[in-house]
Protein backbone atom coordinates (compact mmCIF):
# COMPACT_ATOMS: atom_id res chain seq x y z
CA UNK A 1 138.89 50.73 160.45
CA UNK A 2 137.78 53.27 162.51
CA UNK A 3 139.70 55.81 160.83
CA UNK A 4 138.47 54.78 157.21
CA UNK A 5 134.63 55.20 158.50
CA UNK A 6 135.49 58.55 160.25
CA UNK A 7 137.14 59.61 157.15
CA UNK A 8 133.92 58.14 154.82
CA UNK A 9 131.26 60.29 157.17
CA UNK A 10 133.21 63.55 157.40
CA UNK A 11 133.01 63.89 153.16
CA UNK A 12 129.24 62.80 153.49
CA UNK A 13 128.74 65.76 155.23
CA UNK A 14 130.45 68.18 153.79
CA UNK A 15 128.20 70.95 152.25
CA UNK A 16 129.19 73.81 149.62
CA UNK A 17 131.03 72.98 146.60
CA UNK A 18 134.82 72.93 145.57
CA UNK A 19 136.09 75.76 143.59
CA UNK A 20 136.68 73.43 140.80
CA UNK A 21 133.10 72.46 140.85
CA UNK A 22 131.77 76.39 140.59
CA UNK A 23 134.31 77.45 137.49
CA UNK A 24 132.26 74.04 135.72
CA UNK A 25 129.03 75.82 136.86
CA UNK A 26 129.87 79.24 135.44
CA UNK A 27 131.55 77.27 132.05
CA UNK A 28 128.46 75.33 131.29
CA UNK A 29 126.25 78.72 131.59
CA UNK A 30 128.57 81.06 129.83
CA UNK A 31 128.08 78.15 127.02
CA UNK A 32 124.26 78.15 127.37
CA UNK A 33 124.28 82.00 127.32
CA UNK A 34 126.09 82.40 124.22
CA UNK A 35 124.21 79.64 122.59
CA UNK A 36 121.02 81.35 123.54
CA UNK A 37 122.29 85.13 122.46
CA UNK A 38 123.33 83.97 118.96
CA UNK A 39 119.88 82.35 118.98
CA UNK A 40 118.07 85.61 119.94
CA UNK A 41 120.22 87.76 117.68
CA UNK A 42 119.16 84.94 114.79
CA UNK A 43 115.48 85.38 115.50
CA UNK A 44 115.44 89.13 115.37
CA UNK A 45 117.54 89.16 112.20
CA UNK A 46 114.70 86.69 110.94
CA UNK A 47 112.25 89.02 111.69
CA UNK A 48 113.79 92.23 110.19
CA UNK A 49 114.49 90.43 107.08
CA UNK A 50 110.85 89.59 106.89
CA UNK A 51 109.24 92.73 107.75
CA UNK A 52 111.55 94.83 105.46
CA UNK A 53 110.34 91.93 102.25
CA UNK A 54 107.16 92.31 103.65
CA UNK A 55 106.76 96.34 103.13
CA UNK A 56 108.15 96.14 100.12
CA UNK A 57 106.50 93.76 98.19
CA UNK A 58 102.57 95.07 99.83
CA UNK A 59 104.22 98.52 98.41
CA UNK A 60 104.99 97.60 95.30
CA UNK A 61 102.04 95.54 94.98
CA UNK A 62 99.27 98.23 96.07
CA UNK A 63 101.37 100.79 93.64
CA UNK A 64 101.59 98.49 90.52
CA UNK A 65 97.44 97.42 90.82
CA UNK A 66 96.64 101.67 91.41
CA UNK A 67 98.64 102.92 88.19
CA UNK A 68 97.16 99.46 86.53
CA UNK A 69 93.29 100.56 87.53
CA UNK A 70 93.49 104.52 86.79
CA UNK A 71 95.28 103.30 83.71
CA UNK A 72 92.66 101.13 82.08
CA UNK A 73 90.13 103.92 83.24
CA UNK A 74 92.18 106.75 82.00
CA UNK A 75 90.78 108.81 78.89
CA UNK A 76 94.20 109.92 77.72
CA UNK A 77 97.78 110.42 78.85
CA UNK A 78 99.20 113.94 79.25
CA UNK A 79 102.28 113.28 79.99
CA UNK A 80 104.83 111.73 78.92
CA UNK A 81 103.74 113.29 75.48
CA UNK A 82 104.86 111.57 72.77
CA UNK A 83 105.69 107.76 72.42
CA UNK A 84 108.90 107.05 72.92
CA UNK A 85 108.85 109.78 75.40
CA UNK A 86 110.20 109.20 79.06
CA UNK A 87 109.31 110.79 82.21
CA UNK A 88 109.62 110.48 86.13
CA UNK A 89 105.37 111.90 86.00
CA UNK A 90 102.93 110.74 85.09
CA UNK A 91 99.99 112.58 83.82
CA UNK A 92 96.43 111.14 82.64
CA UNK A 93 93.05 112.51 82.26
CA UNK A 94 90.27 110.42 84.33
CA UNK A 95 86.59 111.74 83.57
CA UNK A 96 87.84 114.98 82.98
CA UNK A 97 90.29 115.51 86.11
CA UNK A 98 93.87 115.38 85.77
CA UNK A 99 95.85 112.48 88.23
CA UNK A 100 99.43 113.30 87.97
CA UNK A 101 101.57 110.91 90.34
CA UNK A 102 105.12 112.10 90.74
CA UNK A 103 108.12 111.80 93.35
CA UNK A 104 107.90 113.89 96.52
CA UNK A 105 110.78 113.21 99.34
CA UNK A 106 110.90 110.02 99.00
CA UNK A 107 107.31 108.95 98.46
CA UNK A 108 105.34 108.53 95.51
CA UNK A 109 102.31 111.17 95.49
CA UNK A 110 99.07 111.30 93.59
CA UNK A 111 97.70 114.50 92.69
CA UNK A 112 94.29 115.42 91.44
CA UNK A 113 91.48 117.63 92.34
CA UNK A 114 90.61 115.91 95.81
CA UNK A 115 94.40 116.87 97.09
CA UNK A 116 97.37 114.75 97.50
CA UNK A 117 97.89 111.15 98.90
CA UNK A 118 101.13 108.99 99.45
CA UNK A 119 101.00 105.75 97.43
CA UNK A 120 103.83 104.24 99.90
CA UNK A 121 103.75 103.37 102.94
CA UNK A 122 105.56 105.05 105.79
CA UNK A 123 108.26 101.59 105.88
CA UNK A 124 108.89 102.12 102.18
CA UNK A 125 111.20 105.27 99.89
CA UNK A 126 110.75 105.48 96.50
CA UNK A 127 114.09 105.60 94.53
CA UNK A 128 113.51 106.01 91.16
CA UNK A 129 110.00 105.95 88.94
CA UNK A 130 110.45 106.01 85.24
CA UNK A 131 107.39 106.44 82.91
CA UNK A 132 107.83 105.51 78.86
CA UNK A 133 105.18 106.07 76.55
CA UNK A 134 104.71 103.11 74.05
CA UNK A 135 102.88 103.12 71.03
CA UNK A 136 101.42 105.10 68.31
CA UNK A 137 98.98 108.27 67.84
CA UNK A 138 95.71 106.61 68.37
CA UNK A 139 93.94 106.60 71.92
CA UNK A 140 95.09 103.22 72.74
CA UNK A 141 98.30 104.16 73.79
CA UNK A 142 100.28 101.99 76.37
CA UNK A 143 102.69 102.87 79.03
CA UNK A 144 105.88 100.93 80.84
CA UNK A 145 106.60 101.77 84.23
CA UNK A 146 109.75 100.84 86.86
CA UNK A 147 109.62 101.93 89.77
CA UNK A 148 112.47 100.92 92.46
CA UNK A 149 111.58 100.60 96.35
CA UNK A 150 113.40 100.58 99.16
CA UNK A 151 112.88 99.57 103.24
CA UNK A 152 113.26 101.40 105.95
CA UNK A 153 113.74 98.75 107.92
CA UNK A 154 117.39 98.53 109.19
CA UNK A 155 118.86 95.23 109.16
CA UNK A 156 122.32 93.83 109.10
CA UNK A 157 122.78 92.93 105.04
CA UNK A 158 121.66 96.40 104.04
CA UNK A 159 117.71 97.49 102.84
CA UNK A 160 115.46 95.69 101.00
CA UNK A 161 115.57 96.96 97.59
CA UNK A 162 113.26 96.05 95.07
CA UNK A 163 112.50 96.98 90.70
CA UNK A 164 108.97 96.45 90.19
CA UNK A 165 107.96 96.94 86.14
CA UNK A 166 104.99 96.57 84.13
CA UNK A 167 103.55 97.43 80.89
CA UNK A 168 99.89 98.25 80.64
CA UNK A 169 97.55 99.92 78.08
CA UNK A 170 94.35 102.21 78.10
CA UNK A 171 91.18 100.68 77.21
């Protein structure tokens, strides 16, 4: 009997752990780790996804509502000419001072007599901008527009690539 309780208090105190015991430890947070990588990695996919949607729709929105507003305020269209005509500039007259918006590395630019602004943000690249003339010969005439953006923002299923189009006619 003695033997039995000598046995009983030499495990009590024992201190450390087995190496058994530690290969569970490091198991259980090599599991937690990974779980909490792959939820990390998840979030910041989340994010870029977001922030690339997010460029590119305030883009294309800010663009579409500044060609709709010098539009309706435009006195005539220079170019594209004729109707039917299609163009990657646009041209129009605006109380005597020609706004021509065009393509420029990437960005779409506004020209006119006050210099030379950037329609898109930094985030953003312009692809493509296409310009057709609608209508007939009188002053009403209307124009379509596409115009294709594309993020910056790197992220793992490719950029954000968006076709914006319209159709809008002078007052």
């Amino acid at each position: 009997m003695k033997k039995i309780k000598y046995l009983l208090s030499k495990n009590n105190n024992q201190k450390g752990s087995t190496f058994i015991e530690a290969i569970l430890y490091i198991a259980i947070y090599s599991i937690l780790l990974v779980i909490f990588l792959q939820m990390f990695t998840a979030i910041i996919d989340i994010q870029l996804e977001s922030e690339a949607r997010s460029s590119v729709h305030q883009d294309g929105r800010y663009i579409m509502e500044r060609l709709t507003f010098d539009l309706r305020r435009a006195e005539s269209v220079s170019i594209p000419l004729a109707p039917g005509n299609q163009s990657s500039n646009l041209q129009l007259v605006i109380n005597g001072v020609n706004f021509t918006y065009n393509i420029n590395n990437g960005n779409l630019t506004l020209t006119n007599d006050l210099g030379t602004d950037n329609l898109n943000s930094v985030e953003t690249t312009v692809s493509g901008i296409n310009f057709t003339r609608l209508g007939g010969t009188s002053d009403k005439n209307t124009i379509k527009m596409s115009l294709n953006l594309i993020s910056k923002t790197l992220k793992r299923s490719g950029p954000q690539n968006e076709t914006f189009k319209t159709t809008i006619g002078l007052r």
